[in-house]
N, C-alpha and C. Protein backbone atom coordinates (compact mmCIF):
# COMPACT_ATOMS: atom_id res chain seq x y z
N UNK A 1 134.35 89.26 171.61
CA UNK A 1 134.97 88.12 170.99
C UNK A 1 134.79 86.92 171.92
N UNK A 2 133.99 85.69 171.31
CA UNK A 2 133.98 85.06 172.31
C UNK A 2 135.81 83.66 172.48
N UNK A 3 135.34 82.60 173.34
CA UNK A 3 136.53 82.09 173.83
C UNK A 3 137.29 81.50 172.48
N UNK A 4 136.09 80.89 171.73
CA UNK A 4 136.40 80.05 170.67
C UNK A 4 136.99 80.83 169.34
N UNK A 5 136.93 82.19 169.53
CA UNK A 5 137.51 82.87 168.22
C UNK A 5 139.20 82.70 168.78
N UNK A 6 139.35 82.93 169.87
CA UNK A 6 140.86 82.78 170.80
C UNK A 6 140.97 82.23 170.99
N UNK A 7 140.70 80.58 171.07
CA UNK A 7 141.01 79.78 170.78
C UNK A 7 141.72 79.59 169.55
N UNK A 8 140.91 79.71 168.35
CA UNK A 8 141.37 79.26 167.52
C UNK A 8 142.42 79.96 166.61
N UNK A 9 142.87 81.34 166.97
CA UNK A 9 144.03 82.38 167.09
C UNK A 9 145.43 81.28 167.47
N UNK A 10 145.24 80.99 168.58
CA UNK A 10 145.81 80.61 169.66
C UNK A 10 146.34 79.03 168.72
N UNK A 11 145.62 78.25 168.52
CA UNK A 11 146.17 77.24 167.48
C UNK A 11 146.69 77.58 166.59
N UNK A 12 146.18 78.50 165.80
CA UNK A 12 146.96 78.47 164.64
C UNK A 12 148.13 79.15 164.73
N UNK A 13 148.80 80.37 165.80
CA UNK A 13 150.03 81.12 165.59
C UNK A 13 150.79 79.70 166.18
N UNK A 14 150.46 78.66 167.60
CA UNK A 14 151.23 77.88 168.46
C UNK A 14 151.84 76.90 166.76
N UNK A 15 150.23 76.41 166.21
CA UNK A 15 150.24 75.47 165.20
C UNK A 15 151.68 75.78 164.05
N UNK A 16 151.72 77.24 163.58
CA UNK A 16 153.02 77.71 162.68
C UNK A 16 153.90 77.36 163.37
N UNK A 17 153.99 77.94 164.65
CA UNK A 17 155.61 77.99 165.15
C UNK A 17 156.14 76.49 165.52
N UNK A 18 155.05 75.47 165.78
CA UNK A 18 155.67 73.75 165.74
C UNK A 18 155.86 73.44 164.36
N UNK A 19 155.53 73.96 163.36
CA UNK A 19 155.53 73.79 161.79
C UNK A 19 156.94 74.10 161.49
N UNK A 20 157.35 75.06 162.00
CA UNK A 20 158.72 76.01 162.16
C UNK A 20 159.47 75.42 162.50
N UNK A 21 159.19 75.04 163.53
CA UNK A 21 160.48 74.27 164.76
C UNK A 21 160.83 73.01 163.84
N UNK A 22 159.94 72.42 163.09
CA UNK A 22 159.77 71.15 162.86
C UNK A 22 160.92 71.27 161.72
N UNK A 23 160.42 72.00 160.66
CA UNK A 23 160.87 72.13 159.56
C UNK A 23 162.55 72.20 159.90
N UNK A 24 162.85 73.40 160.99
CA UNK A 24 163.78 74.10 160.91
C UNK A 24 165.10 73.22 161.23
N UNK A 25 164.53 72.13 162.18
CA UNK A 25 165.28 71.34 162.62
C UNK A 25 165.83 70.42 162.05
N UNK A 26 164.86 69.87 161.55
CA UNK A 26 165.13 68.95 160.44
C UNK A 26 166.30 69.19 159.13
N UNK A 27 165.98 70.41 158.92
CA UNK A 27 167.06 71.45 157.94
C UNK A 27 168.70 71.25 158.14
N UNK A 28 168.06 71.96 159.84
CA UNK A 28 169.48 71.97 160.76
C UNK A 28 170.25 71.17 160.90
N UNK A 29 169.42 69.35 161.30
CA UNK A 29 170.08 68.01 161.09
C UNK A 29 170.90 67.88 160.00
N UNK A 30 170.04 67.64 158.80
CA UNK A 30 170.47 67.34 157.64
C UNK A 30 171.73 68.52 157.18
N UNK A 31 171.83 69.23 157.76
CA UNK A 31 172.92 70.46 157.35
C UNK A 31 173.92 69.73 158.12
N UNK A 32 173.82 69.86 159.69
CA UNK A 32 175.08 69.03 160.31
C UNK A 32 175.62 67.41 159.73
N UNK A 33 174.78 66.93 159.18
CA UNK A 33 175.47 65.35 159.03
C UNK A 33 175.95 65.50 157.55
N UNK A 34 175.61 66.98 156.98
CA UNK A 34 176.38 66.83 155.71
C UNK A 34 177.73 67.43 155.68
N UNK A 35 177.57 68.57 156.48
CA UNK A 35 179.04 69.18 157.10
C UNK A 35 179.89 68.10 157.50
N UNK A 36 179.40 67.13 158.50
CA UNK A 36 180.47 66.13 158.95
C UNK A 36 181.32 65.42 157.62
N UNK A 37 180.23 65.16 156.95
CA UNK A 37 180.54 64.22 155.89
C UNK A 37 181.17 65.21 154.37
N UNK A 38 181.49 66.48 154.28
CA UNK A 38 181.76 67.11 153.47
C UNK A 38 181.11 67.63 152.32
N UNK A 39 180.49 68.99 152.48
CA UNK A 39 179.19 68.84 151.18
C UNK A 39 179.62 70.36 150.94
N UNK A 40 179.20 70.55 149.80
CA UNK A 40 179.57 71.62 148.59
C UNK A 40 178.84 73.20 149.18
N UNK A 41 179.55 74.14 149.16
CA UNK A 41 179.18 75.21 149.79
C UNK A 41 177.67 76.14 149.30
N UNK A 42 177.59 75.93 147.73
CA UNK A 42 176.40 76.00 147.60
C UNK A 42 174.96 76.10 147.91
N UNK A 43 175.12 74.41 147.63
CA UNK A 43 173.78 73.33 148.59
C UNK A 43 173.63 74.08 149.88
N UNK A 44 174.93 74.01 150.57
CA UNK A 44 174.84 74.79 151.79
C UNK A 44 173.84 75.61 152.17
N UNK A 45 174.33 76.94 151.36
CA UNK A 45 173.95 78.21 151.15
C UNK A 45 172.29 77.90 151.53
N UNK A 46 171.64 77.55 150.38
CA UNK A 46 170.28 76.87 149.78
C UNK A 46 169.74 76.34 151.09
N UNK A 47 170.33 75.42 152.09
CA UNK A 47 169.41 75.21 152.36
C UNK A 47 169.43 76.01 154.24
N UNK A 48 170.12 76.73 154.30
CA UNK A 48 170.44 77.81 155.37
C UNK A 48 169.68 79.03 155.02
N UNK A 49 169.24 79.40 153.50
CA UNK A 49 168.39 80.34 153.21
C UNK A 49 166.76 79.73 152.89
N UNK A 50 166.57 78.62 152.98
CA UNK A 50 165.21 77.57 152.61
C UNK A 50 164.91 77.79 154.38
N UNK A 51 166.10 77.85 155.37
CA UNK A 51 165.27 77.55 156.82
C UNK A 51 165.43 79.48 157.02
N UNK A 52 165.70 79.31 156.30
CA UNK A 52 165.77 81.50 157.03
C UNK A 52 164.09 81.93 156.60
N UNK A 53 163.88 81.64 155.22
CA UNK A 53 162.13 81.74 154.75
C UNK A 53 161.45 81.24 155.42
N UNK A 54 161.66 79.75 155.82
CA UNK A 54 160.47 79.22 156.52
C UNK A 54 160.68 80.26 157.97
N UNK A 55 161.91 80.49 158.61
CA UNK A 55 161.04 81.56 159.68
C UNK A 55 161.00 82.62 159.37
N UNK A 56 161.04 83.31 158.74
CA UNK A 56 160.35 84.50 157.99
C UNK A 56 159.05 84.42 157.67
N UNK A 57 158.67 83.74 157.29
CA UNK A 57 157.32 83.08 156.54
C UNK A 57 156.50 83.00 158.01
N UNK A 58 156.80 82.12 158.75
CA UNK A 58 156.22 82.17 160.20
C UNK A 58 156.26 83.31 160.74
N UNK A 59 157.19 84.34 161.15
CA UNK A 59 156.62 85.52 161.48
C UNK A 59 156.00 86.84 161.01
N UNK A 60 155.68 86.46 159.76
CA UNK A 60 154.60 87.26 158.72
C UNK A 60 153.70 86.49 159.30
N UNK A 61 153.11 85.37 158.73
CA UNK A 61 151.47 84.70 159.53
C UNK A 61 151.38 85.16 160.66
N UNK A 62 152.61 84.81 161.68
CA UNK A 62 152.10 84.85 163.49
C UNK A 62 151.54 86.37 163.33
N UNK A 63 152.34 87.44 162.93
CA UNK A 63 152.06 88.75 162.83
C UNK A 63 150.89 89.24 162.05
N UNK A 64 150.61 88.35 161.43
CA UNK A 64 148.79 88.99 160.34
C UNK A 64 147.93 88.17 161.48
N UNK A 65 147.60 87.35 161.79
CA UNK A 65 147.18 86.57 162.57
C UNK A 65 147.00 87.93 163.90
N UNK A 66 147.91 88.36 164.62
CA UNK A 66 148.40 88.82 165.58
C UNK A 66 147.11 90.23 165.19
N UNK A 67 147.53 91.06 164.05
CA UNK A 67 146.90 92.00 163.58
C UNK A 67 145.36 92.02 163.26
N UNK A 68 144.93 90.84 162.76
CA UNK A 68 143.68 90.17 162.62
C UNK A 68 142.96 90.33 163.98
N UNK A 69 143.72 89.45 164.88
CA UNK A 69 142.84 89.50 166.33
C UNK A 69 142.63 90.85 167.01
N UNK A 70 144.07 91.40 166.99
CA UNK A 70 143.72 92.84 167.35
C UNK A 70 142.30 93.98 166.66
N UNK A 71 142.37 93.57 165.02
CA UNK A 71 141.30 94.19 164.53
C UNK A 71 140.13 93.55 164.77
N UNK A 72 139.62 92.33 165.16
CA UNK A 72 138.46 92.08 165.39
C UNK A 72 138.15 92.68 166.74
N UNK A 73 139.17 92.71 167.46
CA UNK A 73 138.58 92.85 169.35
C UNK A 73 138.46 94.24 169.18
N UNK A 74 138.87 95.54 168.20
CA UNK A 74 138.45 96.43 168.76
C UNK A 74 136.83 96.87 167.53
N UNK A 75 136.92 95.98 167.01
CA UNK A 75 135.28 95.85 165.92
C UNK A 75 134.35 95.29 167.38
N UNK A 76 134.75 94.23 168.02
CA UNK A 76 133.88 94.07 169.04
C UNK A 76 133.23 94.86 170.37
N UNK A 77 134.64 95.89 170.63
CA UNK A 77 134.78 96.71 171.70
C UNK A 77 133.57 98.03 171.17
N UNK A 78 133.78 98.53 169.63
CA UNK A 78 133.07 99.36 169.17
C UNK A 78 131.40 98.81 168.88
N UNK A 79 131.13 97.07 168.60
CA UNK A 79 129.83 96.99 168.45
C UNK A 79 129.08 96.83 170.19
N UNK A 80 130.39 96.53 171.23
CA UNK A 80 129.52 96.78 172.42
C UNK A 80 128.89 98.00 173.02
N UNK A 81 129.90 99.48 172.50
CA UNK A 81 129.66 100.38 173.15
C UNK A 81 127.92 100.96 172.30
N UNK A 82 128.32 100.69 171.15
CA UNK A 82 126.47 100.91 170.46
C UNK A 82 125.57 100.14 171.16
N UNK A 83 125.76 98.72 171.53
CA UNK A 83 124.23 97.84 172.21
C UNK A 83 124.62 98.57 173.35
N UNK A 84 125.52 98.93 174.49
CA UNK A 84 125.79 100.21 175.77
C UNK A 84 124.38 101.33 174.66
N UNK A 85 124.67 101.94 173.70
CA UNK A 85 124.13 103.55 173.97
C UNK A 85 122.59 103.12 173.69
N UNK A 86 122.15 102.00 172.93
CA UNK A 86 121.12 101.62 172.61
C UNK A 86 120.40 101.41 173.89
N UNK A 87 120.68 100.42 174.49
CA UNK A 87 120.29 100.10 175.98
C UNK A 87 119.82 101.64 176.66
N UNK A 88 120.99 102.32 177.01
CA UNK A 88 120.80 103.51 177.66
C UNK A 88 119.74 104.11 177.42
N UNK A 89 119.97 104.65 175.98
CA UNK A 89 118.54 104.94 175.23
C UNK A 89 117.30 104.94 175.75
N UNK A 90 117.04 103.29 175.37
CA UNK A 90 115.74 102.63 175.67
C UNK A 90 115.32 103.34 177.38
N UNK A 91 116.34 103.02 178.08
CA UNK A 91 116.47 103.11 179.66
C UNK A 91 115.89 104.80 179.58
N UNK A 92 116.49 105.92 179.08
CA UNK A 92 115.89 106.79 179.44
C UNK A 92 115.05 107.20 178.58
N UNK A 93 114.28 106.61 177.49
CA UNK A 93 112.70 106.54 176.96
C UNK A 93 111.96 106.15 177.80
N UNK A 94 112.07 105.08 178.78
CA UNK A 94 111.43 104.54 179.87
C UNK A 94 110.75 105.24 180.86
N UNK A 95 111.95 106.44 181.22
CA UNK A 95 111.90 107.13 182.09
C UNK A 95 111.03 108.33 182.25
């Protein structure tokens, strides 16, 4: 696997979880300045379960993402050890 496949792993799980933070906070704000100001238990509810999905939602991606990389590196680990037996091969046809 070269740098740039991990690289770009690497953006996209960091990329969700600022998506997350972003969202979540924002949620969080708007929840506190409505509490101050008195708001209907409902709405509440709604939007305390709207920020529970969005991180739910983020740790399904981070985790397929997570699973993805793992399955490519050992597809890579298995296409090195064949160019290994191929090589060898050749090496003791040589011989």
């Amino acid at each position: 696997m070269n740098i740039f496949t991990k690289f770009y792993y690497l953006v996209i799980i960091l990329s969700s979880y600022i998506i997350y933070l972003s969202v979540s906070t924002k949620l969080y704000f708007f929840l506190f300045c409505r509490i101050m100001t008195g708001f209907q238990l409902p709405i509440l509810a709604f939007f305390v379960f709207l920020a529970l999905l969005v991180l739910i939602a983020n740790v399904v991606v981070s985790g397929l993402l997570v699973i993805l990389l793992l399955m490519k590196k050992k597809d890579d680990c298995k296409k090195n050890r064949k160019m290994e037996r191929k090589y060898d091969n050749k090496k003791l046809e040589r011989i």
